[in-house]
Protein backbone atom coordinates (compact mmCIF):
# COMPACT_ATOMS: atom_id res chain seq x y z
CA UNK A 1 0.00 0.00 0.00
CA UNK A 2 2.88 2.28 1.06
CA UNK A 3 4.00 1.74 -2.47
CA UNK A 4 1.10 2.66 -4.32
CA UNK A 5 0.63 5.51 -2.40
CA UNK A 6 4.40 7.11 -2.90
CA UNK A 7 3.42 6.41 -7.04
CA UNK A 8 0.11 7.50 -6.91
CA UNK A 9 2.15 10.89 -4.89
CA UNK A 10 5.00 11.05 -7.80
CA UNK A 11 2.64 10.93 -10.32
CA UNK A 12 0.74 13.69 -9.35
CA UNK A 13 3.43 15.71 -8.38
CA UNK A 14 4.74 15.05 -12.55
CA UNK A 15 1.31 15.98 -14.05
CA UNK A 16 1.30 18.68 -11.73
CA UNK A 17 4.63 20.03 -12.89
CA UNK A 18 3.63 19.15 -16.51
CA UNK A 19 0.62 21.33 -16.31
CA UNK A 20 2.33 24.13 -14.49
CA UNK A 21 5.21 23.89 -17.31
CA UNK A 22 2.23 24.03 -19.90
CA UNK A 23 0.49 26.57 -18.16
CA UNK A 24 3.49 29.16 -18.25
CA UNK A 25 4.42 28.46 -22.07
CA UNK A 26 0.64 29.22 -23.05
CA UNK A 27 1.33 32.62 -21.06
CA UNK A 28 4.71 33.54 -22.34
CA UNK A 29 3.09 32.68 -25.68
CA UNK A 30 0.21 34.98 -24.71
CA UNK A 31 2.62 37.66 -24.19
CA UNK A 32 4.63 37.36 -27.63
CA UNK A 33 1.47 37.52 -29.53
CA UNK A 34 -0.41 40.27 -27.18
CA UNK A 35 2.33 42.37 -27.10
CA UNK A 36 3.35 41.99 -30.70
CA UNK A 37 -0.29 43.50 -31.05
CA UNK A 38 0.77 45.97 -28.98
CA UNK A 39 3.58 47.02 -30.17
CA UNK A 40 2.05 46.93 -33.48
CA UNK A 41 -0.88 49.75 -32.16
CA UNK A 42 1.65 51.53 -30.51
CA UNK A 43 3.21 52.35 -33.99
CA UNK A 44 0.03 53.66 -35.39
CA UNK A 45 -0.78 55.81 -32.57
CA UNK A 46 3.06 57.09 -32.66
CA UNK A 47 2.91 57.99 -36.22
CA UNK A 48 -0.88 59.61 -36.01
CA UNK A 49 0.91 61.81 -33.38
CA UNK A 50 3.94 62.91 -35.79
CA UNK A 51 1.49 63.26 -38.46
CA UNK A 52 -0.67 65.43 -36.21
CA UNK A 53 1.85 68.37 -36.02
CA UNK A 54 3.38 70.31 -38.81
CA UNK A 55 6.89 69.78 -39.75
CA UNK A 56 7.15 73.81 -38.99
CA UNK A 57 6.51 72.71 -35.73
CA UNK A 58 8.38 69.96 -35.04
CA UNK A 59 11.18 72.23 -33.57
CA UNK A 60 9.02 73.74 -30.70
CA UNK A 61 10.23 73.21 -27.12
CA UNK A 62 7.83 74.48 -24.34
CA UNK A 63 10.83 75.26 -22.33
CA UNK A 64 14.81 75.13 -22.69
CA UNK A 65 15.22 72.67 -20.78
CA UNK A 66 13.14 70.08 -22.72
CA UNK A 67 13.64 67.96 -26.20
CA UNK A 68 11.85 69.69 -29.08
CA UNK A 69 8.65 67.79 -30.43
CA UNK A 70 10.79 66.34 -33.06
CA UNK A 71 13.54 65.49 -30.25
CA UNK A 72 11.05 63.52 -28.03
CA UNK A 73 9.66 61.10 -31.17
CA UNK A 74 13.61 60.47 -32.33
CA UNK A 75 14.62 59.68 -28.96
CA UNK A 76 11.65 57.64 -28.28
CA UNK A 77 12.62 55.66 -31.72
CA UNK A 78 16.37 55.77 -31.48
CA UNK A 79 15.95 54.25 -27.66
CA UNK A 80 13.98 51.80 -28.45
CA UNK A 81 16.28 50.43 -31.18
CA UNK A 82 19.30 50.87 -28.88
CA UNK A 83 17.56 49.27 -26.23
CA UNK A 84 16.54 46.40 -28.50
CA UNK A 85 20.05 45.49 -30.07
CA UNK A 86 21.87 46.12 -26.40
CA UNK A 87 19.40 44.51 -23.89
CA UNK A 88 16.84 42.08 -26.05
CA UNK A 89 19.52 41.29 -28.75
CA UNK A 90 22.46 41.21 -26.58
CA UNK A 91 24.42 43.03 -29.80
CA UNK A 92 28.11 45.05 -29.06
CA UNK A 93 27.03 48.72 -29.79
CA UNK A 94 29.52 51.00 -29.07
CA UNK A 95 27.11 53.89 -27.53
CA UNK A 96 28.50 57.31 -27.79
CA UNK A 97 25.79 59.41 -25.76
CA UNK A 98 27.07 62.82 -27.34
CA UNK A 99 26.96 61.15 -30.79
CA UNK A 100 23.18 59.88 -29.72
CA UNK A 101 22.44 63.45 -28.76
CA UNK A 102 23.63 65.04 -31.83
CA UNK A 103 21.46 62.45 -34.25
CA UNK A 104 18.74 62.98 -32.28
CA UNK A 105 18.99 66.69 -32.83
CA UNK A 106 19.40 66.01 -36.59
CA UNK A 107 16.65 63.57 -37.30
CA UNK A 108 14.43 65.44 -34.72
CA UNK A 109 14.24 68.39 -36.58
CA UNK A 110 12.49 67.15 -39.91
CA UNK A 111 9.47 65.76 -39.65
CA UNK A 112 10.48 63.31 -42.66
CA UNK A 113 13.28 62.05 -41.02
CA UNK A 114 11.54 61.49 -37.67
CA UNK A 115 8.46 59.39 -39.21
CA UNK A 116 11.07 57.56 -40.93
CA UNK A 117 12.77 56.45 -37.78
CA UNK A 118 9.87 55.85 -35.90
CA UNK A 119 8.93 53.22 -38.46
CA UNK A 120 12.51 51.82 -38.58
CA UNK A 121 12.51 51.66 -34.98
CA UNK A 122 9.18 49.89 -34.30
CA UNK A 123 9.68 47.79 -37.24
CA UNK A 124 12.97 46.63 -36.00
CA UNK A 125 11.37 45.53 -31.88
CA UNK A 126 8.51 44.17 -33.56
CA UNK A 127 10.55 41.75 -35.65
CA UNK A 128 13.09 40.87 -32.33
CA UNK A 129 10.19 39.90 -30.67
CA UNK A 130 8.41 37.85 -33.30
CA UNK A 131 11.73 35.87 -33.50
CA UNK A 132 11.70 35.08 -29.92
CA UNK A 133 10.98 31.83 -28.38
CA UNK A 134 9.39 31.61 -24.93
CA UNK A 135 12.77 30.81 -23.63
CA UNK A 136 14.50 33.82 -25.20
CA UNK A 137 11.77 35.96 -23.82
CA UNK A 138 12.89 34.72 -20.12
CA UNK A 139 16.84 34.91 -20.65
CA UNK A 140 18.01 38.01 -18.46
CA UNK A 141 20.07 40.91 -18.86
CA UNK A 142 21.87 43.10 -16.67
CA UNK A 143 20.21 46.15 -17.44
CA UNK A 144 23.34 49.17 -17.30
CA UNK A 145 21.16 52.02 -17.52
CA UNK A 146 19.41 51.60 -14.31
CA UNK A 147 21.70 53.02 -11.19
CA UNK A 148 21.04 49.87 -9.44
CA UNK A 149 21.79 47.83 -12.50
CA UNK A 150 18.85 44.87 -11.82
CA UNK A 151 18.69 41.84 -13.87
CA UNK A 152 15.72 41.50 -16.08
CA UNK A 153 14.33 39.07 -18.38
CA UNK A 154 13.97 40.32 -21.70
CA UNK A 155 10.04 39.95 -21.23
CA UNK A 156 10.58 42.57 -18.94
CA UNK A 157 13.17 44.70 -21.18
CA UNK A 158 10.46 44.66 -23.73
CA UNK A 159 7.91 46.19 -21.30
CA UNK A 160 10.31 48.97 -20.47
CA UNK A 161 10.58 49.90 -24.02
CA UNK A 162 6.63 50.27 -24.21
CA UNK A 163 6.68 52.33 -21.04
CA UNK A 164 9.55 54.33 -22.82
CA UNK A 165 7.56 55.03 -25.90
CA UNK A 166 4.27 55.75 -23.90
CA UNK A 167 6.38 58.46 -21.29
CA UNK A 168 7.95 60.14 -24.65
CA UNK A 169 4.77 59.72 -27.06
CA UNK A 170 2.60 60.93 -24.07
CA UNK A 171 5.19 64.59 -23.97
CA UNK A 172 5.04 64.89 -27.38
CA UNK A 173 1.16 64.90 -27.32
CA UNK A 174 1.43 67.45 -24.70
CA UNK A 175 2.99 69.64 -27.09
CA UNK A 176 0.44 68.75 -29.56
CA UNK A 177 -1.65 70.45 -27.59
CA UNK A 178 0.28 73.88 -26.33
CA UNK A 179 0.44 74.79 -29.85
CA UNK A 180 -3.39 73.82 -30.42
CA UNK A 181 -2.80 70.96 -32.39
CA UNK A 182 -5.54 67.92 -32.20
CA UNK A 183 -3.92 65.15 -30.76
CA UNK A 184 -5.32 62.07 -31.68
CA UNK A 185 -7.65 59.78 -30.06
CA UNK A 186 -6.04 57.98 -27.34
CA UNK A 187 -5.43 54.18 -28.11
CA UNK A 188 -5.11 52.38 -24.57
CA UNK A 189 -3.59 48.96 -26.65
């Protein structure tokens, strides 16, 4: 009886662990495809915001001490490439911050140049993540940027590049607005 009952215990302890193993695949798969989706919307409502203001425009700052309209949609682009080929990718970029802040100047002040980045850039994460297998998407990273440096998995490093675009599309709205501008209709996914 003892016997039966430490089989009849391993067993479900296996299916247990089988299920749980299934379980987390279907929701790392979930992710990949929901945030794919995402990511995809995310473009749209990016580029109906650079569309929204004129490229006469694009140079406005509310105050010195802020990026120009242009400035906050190429850094939001050029971050989220550098982000992806660094953190997701794991690629060698040598990242010269001054350089960074010069082409961001450049692109950011033509509206042409900006939309083109912005697809580039989205373009480029969507197609990382579309490559990824559920056990890519849970490698980790030691994420540099961050003064504490934490270790994330590159699920995570993906959700930090949507917060990214949403804190830098969500300024650039803002200025939208100051120079009476209709910003588009907010798009929650």
């Amino acid at each position: 009886m003892k016997k039966s009952t430490t089989y009849f215990f391993i067993a479900v302890v296996t299916l247990g662990l089988v299920a749980f193993s299934n379980l987390k695949s279907n929701v790392n798969s979930e992710f990949k495809s929901s945030f794919t989706e995402t990511l995809k919307n995310a473009k749209a409502y990016t580029l109906e915001v650079a569309e929204k203001m004129p490229a006469s425009d694009y140079t406005f700052r509310p105050h010195d001490s802020v990026r120009t309209f242009g400035e906050q949609l190429a850094h939001l682009s050029m971050s989220s490439s550098l982000l992806n080929k660094m953190f997701i990718k794991g690629e060698q970029v040598n990242f010269d911050p001054a350089e960074g802040e010069k082409m961001m100047k450049m692109v950011g002040a033509s509206k042409d140049e900006t939309i083109k980045v912005i697809n580039e850039s989205f373009d480029e994460v969507i197609a990382t993540i579309e490559s990824m297998s559920e056990e890519d998407l849970q490698a980790t990273f030691i994420f540099g940027f961050a003064p504490n440096k934490p270790e994330l998995t590159k699920e995570q490093g993906f959700l930090f590049i949507r917060d990214h675009i949403t804190h830098h599309r969500a300024q650039a709205i803002t200025y939208l607005r100051m120079k009476d501008h209709d910003a588009p209709q907010y798009r929650p996914f």
